[in-house]
Each structure stands twice: as structure tokens, then as C-alpha cells.
N, C-alpha and C. Protein backbone atom coordinates (compact mmCIF):
# COMPACT_ATOMS: atom_id res chain seq x y z
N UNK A 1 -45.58 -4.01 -114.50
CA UNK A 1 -45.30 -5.42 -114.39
C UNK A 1 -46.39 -6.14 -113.60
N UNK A 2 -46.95 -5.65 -112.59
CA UNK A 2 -47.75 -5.98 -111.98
C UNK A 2 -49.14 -6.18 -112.41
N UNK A 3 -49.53 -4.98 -113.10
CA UNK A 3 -50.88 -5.13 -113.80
C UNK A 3 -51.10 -6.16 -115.02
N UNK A 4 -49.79 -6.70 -115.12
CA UNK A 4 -49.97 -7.91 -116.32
C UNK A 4 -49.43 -8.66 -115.93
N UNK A 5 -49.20 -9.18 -114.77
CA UNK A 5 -48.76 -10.47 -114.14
C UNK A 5 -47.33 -10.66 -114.34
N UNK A 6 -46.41 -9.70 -114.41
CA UNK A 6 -44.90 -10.72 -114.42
C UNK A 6 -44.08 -10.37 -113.01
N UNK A 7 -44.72 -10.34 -112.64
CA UNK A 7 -44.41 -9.84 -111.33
C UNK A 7 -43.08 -10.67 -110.71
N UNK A 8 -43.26 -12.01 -110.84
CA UNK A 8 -42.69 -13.35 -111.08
C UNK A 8 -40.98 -13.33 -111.76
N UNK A 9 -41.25 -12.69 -113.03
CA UNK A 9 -39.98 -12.57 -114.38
C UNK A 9 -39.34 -11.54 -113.75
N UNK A 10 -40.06 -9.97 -113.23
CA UNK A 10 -39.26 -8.87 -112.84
C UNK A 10 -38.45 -9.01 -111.84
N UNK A 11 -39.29 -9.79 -110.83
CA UNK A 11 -38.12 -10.50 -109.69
C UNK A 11 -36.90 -11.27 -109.94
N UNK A 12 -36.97 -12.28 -111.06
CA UNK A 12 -35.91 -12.92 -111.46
C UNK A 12 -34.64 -12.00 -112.23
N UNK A 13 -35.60 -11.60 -113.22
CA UNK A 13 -34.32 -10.20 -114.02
C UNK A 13 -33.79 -9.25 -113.01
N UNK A 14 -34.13 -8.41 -111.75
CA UNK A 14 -34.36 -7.73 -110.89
C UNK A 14 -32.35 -9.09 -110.01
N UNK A 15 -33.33 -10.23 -109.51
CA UNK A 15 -32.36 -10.96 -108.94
C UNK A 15 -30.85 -11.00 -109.75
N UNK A 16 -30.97 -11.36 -110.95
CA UNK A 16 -29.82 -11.89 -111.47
C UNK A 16 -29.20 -10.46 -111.96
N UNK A 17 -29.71 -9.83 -112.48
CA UNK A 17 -29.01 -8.13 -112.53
C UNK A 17 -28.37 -7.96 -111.31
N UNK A 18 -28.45 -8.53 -109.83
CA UNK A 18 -27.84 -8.06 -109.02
C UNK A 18 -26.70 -9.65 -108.89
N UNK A 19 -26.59 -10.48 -109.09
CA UNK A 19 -25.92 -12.23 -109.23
C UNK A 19 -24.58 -11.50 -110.09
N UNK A 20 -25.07 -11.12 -111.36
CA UNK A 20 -23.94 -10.66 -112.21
C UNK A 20 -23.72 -9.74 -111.91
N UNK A 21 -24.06 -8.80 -111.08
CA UNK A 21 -23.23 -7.61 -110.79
C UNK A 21 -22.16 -7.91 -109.41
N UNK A 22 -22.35 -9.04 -108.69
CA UNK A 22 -22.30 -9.69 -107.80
C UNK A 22 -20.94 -10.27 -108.80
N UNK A 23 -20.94 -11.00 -109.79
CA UNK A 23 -19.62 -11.80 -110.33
C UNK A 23 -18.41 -10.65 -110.96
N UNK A 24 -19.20 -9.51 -111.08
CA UNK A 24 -18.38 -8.59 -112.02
C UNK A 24 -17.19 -8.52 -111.04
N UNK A 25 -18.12 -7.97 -110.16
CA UNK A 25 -17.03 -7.21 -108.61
C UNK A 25 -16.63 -8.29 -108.34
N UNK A 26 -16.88 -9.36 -108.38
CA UNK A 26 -15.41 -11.08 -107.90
C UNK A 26 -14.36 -10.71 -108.66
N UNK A 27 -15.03 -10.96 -110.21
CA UNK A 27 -13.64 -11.03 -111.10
C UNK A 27 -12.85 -9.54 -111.39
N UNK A 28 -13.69 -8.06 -110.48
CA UNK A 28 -12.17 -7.02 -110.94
C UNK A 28 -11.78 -7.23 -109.61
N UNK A 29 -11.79 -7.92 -108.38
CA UNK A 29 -11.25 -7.92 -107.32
C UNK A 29 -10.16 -8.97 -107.50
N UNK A 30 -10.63 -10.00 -108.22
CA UNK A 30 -9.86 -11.23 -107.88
C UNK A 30 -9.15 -11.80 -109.33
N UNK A 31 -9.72 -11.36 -110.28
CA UNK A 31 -9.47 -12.27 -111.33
C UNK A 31 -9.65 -13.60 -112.07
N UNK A 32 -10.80 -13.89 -110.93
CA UNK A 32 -11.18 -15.20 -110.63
C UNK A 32 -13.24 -15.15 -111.58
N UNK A 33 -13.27 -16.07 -111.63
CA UNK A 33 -14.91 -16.19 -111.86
C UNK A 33 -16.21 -17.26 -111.29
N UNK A 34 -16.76 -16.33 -110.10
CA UNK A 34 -17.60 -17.41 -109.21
C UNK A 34 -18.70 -17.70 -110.19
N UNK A 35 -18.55 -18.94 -110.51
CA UNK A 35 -20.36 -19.08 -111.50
C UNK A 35 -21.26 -20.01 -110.70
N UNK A 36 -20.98 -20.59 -109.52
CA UNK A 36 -22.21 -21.29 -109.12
C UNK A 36 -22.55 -19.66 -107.92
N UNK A 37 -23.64 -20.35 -107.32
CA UNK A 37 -24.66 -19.46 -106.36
C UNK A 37 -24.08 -19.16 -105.09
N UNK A 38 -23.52 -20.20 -104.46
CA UNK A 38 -22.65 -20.64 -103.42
C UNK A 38 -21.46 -19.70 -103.63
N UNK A 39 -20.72 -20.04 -104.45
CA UNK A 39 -19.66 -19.21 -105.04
C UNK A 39 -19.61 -17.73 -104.73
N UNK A 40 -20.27 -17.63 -105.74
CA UNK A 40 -20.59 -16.00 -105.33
C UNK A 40 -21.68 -15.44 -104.36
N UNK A 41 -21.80 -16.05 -103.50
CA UNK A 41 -22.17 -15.32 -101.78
C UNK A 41 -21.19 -15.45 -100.67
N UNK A 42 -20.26 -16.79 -101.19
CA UNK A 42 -19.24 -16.44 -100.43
C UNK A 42 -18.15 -15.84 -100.34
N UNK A 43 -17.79 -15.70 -101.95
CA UNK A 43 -16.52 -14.98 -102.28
C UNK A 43 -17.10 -13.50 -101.93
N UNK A 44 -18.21 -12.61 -102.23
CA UNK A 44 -18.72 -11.88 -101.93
C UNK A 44 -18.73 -11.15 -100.47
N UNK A 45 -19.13 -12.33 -99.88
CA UNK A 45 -19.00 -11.97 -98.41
C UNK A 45 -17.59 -11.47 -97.98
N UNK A 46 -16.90 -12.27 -98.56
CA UNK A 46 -15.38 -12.70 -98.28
C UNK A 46 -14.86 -11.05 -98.86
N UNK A 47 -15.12 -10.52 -99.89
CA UNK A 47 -14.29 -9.25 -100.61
C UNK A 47 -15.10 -8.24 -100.26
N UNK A 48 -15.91 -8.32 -99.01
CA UNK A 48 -16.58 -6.73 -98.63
C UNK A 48 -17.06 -6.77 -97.31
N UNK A 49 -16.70 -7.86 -96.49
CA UNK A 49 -16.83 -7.98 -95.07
C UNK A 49 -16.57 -6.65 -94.48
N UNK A 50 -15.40 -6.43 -94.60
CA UNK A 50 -14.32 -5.10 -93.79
C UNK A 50 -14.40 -4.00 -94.72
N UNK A 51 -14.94 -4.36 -95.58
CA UNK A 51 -15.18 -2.55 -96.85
C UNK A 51 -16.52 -1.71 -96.34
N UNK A 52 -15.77 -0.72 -95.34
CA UNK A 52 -16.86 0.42 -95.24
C UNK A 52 -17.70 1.08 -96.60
N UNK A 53 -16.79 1.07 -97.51
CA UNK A 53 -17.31 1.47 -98.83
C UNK A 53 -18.69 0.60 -99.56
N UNK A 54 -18.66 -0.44 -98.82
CA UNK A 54 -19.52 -1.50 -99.29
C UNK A 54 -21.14 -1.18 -98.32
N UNK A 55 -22.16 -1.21 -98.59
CA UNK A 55 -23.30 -0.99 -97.98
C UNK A 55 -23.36 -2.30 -97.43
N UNK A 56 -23.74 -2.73 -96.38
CA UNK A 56 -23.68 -3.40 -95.29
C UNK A 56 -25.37 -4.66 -96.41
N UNK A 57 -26.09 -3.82 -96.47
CA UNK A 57 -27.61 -4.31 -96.71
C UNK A 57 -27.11 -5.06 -98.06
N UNK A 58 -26.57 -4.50 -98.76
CA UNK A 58 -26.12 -5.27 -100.30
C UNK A 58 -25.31 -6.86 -99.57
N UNK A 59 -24.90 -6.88 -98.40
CA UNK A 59 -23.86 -8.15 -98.41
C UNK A 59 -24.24 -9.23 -98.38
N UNK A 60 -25.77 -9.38 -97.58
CA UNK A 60 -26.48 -10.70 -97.70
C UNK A 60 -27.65 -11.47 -98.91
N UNK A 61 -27.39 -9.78 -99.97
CA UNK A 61 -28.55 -10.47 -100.95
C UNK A 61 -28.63 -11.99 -101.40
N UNK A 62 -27.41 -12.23 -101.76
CA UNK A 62 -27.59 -14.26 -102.06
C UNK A 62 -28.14 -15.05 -101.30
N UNK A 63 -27.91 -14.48 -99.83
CA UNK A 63 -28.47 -15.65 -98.71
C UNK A 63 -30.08 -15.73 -98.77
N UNK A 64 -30.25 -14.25 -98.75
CA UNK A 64 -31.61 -14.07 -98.73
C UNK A 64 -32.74 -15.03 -100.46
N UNK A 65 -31.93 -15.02 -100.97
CA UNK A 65 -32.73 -15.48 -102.50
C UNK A 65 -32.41 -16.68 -102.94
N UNK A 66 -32.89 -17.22 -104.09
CA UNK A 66 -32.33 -18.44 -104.27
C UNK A 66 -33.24 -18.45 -105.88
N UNK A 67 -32.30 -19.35 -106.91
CA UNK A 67 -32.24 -18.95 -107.88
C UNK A 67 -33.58 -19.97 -108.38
């Protein structure tokens, strides 16, 4: 990706592969469907705060990025 410049696109596909994997886990938790950005970093936050099962480093990816 790098040696032909998409360095750019892989980050975005890379981002949103993790956004929708991010909505999957809303809607089998909740039943619900976060579609703005906001949405799903907070509902997110909100359904894995207290889940040891949850990797701590995965919880802030939304804050950190922006679409």
C-alpha cells in the first residue's frame, strides 16, 4: 500500500472495518443501531467500560480518529 501511495485509503478501510465492527457489537448488545460517529463511541464506551473481556486499548479507538 505504501509503495503505491494509498497509504491514505488503507487507513480509511483499516478505520471503518473497525466503526462497523464497533456497530455490530451495539446492535448484538442492544438491539439498537448507532449510525452517527458520536453514537457509536459513546454507546461503545458505555457497553465495555466494566467488561474485563473487552481490551482496554480497543475502547478509545473513535476518540482517537475521525472520519
Amino acid at each position: 500500500m505504501l509503495s503505491i501511495a494509498l497509504n491514505d485509503a488503507a487507513g480509511r478501510t483499516a478505520y471503518f472495518a473497525g466503526f462497523h465492527a464497533a456497530q455490530a457489537y451495539i446492535s448484538e448488545k442492544t438491539g439498537k443501531t448507532a449510525k452517527t460517529h458520536k453514537g457509536v463511541q459513546s454507546e461503545l464506551h458505555r457497553l465495555t467500560k466494566d467488561n474485563p473481556h473487552f481490551d482496554a486499548d480497543l475502547r478509545p479507538f473513535c476518540r482517537k480518529l475521525t472520519i
